[in-house]
PDB file of N, CA and C in Angstrom:
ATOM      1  N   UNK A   1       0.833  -1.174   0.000  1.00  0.00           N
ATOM      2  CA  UNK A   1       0.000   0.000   0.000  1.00  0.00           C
ATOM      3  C   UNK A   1       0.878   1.238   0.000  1.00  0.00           C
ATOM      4  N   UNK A   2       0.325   2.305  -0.790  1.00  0.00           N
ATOM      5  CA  UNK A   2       1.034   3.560  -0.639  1.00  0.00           C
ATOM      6  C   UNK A   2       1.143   4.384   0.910  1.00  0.00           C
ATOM      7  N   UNK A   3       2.664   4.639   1.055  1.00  0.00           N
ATOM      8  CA  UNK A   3       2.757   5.296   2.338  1.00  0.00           C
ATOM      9  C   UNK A   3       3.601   6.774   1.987  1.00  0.00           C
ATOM     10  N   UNK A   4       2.507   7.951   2.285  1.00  0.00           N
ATOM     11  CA  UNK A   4       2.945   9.191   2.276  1.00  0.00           C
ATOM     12  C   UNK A   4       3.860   9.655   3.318  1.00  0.00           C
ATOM     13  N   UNK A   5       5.323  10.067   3.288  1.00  0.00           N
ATOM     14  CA  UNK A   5       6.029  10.280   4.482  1.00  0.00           C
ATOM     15  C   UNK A   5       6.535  11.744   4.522  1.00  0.00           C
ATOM     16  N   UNK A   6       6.187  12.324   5.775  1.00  0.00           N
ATOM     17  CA  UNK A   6       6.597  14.074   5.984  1.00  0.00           C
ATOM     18  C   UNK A   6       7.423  14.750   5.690  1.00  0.00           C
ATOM     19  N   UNK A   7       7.775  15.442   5.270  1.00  0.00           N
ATOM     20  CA  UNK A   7       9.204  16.313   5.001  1.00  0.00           C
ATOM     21  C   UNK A   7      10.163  15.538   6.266  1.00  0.00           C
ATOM     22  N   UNK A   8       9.589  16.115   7.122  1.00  0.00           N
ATOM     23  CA  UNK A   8      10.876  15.726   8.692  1.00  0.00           C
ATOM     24  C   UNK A   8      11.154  14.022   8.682  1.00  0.00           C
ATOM     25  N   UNK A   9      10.835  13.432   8.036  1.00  0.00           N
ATOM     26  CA  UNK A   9      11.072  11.906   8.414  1.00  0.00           C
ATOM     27  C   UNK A   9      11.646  11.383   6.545  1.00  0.00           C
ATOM     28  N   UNK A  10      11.596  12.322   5.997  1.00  0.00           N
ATOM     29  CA  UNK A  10      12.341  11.724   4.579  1.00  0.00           C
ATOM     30  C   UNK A  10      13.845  11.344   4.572  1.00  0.00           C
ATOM     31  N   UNK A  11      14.284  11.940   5.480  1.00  0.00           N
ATOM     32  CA  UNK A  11      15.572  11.354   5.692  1.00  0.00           C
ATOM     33  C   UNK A  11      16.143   9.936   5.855  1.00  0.00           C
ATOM     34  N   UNK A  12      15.300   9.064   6.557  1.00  0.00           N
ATOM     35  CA  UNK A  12      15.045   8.384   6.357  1.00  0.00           C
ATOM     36  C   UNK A  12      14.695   7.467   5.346  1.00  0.00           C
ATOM     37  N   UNK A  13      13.573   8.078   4.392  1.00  0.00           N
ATOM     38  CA  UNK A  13      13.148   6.886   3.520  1.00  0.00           C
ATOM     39  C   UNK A  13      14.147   7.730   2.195  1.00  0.00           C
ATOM     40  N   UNK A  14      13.981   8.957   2.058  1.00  0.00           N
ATOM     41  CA  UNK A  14      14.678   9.613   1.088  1.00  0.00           C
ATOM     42  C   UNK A  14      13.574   9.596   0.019  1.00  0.00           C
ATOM     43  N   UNK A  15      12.449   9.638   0.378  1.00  0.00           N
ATOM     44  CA  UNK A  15      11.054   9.725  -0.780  1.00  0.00           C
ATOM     45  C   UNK A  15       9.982  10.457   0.128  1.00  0.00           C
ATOM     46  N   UNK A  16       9.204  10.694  -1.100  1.00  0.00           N
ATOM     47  CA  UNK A  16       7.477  11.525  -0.171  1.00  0.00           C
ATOM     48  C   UNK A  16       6.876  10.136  -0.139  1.00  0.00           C
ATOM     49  N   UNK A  17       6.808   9.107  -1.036  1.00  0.00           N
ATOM     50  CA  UNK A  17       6.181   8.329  -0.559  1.00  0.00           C
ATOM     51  C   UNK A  17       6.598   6.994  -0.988  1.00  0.00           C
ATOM     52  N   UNK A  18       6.327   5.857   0.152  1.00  0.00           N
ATOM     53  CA  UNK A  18       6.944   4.388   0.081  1.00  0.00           C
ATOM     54  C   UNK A  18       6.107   3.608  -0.647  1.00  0.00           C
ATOM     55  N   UNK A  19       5.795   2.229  -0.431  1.00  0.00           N
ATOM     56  CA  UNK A  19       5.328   1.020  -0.172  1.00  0.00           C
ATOM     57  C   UNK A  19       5.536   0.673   0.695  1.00  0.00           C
ATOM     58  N   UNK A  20       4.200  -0.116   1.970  1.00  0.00           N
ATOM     59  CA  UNK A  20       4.690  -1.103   2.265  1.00  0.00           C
ATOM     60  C   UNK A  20       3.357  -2.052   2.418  1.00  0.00           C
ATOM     61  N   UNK A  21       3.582  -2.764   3.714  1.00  0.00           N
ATOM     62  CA  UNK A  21       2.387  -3.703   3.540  1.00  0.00           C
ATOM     63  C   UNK A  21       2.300  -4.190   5.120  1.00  0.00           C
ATOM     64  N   UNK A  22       1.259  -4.455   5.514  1.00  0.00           N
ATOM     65  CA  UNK A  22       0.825  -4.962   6.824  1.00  0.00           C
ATOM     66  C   UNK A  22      -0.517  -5.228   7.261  1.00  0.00           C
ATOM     67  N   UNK A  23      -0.998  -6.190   8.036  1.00  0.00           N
ATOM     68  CA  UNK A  23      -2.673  -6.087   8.162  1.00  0.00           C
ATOM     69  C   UNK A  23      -3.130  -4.899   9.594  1.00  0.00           C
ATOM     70  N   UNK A  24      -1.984  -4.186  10.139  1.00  0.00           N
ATOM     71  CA  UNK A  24      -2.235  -3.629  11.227  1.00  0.00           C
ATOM     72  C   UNK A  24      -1.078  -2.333  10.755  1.00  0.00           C
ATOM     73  N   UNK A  25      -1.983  -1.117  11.328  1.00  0.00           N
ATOM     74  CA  UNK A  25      -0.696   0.262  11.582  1.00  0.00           C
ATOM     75  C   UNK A  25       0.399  -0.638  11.764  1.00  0.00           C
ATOM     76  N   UNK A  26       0.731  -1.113  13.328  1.00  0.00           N
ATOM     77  CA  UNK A  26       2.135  -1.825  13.653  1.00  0.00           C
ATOM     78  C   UNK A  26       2.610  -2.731  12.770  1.00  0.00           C
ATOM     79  N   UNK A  27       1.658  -3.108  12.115  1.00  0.00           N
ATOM     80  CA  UNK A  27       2.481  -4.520  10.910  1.00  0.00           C
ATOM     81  C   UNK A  27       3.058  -3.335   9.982  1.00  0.00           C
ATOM     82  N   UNK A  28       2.453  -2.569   9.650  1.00  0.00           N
ATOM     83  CA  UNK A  28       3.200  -1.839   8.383  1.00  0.00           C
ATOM     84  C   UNK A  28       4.239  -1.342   8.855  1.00  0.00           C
ATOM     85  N   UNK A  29       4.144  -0.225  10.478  1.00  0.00           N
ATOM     86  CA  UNK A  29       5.740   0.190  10.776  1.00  0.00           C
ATOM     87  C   UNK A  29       7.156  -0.531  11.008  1.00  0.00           C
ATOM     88  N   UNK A  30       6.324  -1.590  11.634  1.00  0.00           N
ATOM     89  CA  UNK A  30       7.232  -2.620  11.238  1.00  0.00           C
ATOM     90  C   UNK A  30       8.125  -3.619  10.361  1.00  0.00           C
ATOM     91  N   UNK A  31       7.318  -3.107   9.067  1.00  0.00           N
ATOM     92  CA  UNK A  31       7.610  -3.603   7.668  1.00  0.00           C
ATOM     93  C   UNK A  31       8.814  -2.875   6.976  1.00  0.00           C
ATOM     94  N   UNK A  32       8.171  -0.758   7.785  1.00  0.00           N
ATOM     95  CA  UNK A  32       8.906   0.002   7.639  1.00  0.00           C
ATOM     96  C   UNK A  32      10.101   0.372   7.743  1.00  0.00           C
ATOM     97  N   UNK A  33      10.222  -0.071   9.072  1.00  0.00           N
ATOM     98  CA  UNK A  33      11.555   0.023  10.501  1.00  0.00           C
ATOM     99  C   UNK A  33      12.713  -1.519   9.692  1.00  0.00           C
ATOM    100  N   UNK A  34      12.264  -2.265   9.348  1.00  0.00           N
ATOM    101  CA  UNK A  34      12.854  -2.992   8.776  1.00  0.00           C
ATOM    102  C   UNK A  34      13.630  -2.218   7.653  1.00  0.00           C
ATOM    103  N   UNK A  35      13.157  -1.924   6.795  1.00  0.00           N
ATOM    104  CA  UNK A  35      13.608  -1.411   5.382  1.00  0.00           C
ATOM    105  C   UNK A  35      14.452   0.531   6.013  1.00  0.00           C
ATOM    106  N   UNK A  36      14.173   1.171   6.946  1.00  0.00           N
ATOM    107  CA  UNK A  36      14.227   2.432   7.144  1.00  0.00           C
ATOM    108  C   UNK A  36      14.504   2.490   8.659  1.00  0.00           C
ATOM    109  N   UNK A  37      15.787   1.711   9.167  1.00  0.00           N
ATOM    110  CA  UNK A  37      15.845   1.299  10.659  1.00  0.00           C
ATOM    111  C   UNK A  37      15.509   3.326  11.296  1.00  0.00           C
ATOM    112  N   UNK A  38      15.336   3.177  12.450  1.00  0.00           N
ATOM    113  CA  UNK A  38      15.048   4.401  12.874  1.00  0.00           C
ATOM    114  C   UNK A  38      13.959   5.129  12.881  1.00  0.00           C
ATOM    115  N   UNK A  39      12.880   4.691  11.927  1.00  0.00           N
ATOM    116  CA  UNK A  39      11.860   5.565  11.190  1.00  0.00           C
ATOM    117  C   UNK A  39      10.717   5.231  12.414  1.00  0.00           C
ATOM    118  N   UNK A  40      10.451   3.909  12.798  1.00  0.00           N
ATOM    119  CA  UNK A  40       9.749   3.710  13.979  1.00  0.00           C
ATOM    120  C   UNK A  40       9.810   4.519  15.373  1.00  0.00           C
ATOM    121  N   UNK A  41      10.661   4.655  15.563  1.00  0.00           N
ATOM    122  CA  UNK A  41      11.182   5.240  16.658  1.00  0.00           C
ATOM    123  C   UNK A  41      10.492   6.718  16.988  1.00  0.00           C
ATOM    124  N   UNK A  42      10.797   7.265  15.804  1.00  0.00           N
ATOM    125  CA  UNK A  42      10.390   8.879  15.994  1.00  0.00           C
ATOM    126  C   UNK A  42       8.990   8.762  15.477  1.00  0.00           C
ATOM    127  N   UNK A  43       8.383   7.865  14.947  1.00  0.00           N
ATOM    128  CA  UNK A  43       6.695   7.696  15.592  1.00  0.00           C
ATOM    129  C   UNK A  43       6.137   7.158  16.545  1.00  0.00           C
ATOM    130  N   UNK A  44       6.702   6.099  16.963  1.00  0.00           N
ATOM    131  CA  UNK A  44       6.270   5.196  18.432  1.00  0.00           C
ATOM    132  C   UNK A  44       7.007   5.195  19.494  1.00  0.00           C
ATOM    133  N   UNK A  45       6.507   5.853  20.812  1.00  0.00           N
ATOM    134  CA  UNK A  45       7.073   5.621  22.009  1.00  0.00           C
ATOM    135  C   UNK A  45       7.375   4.407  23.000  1.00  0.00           C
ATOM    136  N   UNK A  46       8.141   4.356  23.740  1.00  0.00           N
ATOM    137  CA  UNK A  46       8.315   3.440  24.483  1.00  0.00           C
ATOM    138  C   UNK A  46       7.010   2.356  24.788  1.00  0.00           C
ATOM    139  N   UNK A  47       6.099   3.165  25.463  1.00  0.00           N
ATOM    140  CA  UNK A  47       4.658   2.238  25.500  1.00  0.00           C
ATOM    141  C   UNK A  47       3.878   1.642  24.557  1.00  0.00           C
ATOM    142  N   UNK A  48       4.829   1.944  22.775  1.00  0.00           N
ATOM    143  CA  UNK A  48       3.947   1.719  21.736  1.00  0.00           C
ATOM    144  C   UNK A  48       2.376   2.032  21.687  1.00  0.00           C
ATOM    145  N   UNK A  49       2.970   3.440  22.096  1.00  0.00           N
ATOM    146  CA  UNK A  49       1.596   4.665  21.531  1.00  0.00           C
ATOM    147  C   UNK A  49       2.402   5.247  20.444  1.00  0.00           C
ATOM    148  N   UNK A  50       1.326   6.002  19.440  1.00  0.00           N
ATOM    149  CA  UNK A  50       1.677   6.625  18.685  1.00  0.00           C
ATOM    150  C   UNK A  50       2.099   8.236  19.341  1.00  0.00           C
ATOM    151  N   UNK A  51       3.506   8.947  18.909  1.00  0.00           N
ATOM    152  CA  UNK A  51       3.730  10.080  19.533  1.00  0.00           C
ATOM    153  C   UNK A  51       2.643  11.171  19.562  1.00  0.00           C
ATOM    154  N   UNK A  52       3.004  12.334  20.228  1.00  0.00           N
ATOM    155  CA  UNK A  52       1.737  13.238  20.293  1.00  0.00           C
ATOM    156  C   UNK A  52       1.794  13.852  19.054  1.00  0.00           C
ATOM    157  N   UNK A  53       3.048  14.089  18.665  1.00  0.00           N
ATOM    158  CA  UNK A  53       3.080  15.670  17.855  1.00  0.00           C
ATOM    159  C   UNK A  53       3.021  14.597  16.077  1.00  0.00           C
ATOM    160  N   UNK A  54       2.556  13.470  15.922  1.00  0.00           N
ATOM    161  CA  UNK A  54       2.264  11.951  15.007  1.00  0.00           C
ATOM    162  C   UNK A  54       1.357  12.047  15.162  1.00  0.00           C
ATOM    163  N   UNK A  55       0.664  12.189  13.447  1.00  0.00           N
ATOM    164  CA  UNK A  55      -0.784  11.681  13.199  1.00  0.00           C
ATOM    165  C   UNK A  55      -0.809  10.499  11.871  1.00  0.00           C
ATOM    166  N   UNK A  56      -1.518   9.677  11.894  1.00  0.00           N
ATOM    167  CA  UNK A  56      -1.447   9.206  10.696  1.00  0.00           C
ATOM    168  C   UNK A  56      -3.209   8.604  10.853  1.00  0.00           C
ATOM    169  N   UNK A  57      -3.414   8.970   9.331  1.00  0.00           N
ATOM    170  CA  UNK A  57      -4.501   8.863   8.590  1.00  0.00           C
ATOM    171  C   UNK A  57      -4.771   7.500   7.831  1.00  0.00           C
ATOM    172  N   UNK A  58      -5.803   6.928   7.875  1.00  0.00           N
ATOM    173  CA  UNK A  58      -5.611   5.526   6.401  1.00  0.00           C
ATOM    174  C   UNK A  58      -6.489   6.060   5.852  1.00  0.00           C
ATOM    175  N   UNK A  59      -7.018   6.315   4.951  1.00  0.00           N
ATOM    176  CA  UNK A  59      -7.851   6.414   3.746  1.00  0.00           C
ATOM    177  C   UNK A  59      -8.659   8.039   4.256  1.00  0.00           C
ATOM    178  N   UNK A  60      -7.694   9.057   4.357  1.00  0.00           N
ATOM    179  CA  UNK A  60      -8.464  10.476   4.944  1.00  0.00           C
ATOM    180  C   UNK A  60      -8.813  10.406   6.637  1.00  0.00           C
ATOM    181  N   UNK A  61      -8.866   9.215   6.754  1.00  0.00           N
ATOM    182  CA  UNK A  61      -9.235   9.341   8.635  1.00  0.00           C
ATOM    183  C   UNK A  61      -8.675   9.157   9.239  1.00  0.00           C
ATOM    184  N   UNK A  62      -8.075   9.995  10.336  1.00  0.00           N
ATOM    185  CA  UNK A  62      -7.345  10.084  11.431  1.00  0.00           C
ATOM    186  C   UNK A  62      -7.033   8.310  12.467  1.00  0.00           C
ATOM    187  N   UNK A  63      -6.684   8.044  12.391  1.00  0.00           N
ATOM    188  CA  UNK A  63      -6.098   6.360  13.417  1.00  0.00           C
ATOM    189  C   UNK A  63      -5.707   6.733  14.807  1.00  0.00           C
ATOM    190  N   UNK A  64      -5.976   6.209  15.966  1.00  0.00           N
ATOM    191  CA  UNK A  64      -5.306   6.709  16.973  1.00  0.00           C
ATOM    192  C   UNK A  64      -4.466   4.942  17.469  1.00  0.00           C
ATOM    193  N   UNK A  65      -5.196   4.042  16.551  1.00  0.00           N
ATOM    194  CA  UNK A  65      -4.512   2.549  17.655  1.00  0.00           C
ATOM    195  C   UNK A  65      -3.257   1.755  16.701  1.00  0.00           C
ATOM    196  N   UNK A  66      -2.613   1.096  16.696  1.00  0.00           N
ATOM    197  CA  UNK A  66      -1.702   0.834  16.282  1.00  0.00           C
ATOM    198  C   UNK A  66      -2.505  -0.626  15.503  1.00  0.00           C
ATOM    199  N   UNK A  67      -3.264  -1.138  16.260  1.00  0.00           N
ATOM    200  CA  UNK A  67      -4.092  -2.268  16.205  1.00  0.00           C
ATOM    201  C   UNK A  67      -4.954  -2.503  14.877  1.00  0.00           C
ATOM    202  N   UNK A  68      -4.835  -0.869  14.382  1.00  0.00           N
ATOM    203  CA  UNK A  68      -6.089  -0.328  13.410  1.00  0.00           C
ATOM    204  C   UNK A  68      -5.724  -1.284  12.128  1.00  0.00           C
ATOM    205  N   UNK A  69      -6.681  -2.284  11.936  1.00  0.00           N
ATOM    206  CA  UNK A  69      -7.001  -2.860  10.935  1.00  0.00           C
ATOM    207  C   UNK A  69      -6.870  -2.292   9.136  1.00  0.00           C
ATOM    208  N   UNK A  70      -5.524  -2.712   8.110  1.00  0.00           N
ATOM    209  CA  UNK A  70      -5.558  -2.154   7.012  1.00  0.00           C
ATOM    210  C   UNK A  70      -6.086  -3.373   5.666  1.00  0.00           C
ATOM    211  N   UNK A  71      -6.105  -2.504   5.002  1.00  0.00           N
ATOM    212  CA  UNK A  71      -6.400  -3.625   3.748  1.00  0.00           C
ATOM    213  C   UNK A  71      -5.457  -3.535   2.489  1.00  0.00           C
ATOM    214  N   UNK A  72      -4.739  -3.906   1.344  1.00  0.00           N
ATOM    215  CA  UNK A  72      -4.157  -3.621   0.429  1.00  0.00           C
ATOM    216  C   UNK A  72      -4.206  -2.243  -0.012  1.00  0.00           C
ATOM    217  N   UNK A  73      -5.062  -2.121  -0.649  1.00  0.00           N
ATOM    218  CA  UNK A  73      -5.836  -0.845  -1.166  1.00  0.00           C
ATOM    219  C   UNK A  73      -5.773   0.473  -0.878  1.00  0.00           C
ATOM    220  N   UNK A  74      -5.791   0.095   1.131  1.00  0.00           N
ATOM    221  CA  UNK A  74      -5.631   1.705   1.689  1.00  0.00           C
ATOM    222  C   UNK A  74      -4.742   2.635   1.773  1.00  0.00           C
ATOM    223  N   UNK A  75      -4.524   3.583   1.489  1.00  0.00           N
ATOM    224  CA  UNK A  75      -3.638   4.612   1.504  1.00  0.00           C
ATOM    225  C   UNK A  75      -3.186   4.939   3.205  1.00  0.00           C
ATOM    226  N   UNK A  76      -1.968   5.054   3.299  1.00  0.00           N
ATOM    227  CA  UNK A  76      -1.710   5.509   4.721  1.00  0.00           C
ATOM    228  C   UNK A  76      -0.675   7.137   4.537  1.00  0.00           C
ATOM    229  N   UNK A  77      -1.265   7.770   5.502  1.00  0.00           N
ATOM    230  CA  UNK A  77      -0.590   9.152   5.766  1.00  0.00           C
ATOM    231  C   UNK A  77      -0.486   9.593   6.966  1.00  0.00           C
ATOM    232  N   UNK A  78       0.959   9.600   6.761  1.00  0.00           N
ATOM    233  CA  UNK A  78       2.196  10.249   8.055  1.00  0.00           C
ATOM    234  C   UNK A  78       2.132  11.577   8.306  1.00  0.00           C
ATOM    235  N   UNK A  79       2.104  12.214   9.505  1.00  0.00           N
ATOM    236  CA  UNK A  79       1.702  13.803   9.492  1.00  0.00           C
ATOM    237  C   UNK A  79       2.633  14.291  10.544  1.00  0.00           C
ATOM    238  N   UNK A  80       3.774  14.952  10.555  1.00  0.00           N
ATOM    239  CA  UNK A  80       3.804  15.324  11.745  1.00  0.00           C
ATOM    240  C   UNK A  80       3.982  16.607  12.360  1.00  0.00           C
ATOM    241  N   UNK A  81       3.602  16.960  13.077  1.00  0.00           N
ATOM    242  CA  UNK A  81       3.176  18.633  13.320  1.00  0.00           C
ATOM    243  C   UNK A  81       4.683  19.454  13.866  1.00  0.00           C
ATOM    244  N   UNK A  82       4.805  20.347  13.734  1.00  0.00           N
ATOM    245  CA  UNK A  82       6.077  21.005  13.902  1.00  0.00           C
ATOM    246  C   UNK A  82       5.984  22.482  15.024  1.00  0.00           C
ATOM    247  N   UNK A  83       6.998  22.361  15.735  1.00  0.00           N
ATOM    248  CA  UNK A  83       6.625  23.512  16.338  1.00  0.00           C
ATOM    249  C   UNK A  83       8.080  24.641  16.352  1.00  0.00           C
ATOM    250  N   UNK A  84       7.989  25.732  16.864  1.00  0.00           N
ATOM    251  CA  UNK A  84       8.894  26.371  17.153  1.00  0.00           C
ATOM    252  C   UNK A  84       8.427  27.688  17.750  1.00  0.00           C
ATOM    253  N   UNK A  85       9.108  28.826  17.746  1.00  0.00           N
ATOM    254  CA  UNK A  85       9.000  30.280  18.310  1.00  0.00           C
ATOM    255  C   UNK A  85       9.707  31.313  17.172  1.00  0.00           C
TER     256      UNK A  85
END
């Protein structure tokens, strides 16, 4: 499935957007973190929550569980909010 990735985390993949594949959010980051060691990390915290300032979307709608059920088809999007002064 297509995975859209943020400006701040392209370093990593070195693209706006991947492939990957999983039947769960966590199956795919994990698919991810494999291919893009590091990339997990700066979305999932220790407790394997998704971070605060991390949003990701599957098909336009916001996900909050890692658990969240995907299908081939669905589009996933990485968001992550930026701050400064």
């Amino acid at each position: 499935m297509k995975v859209l990735i943020p400006s701040p985390l392209r370093s990593y993949t070195r693209a706006s957007e991947v492939e990957s594949e999983g039947t769960t959010v966590a199956e795919l980051l994990a698919n991810l973190e494999r291919r893009y060691p590091g990339l997990r990390f700066r979305m999932v915290d220790e407790q394997d929550a998704i971070r605060p300032h991390i949003r990701v979307f599957v098909n336009g709608e916001q996900v909050f569980d890692l658990l969240h059920p995907l299908h081939p088809a669905d589009s996933l999007q990485i968001v992550q909010a930026l701050s400064g002064g």
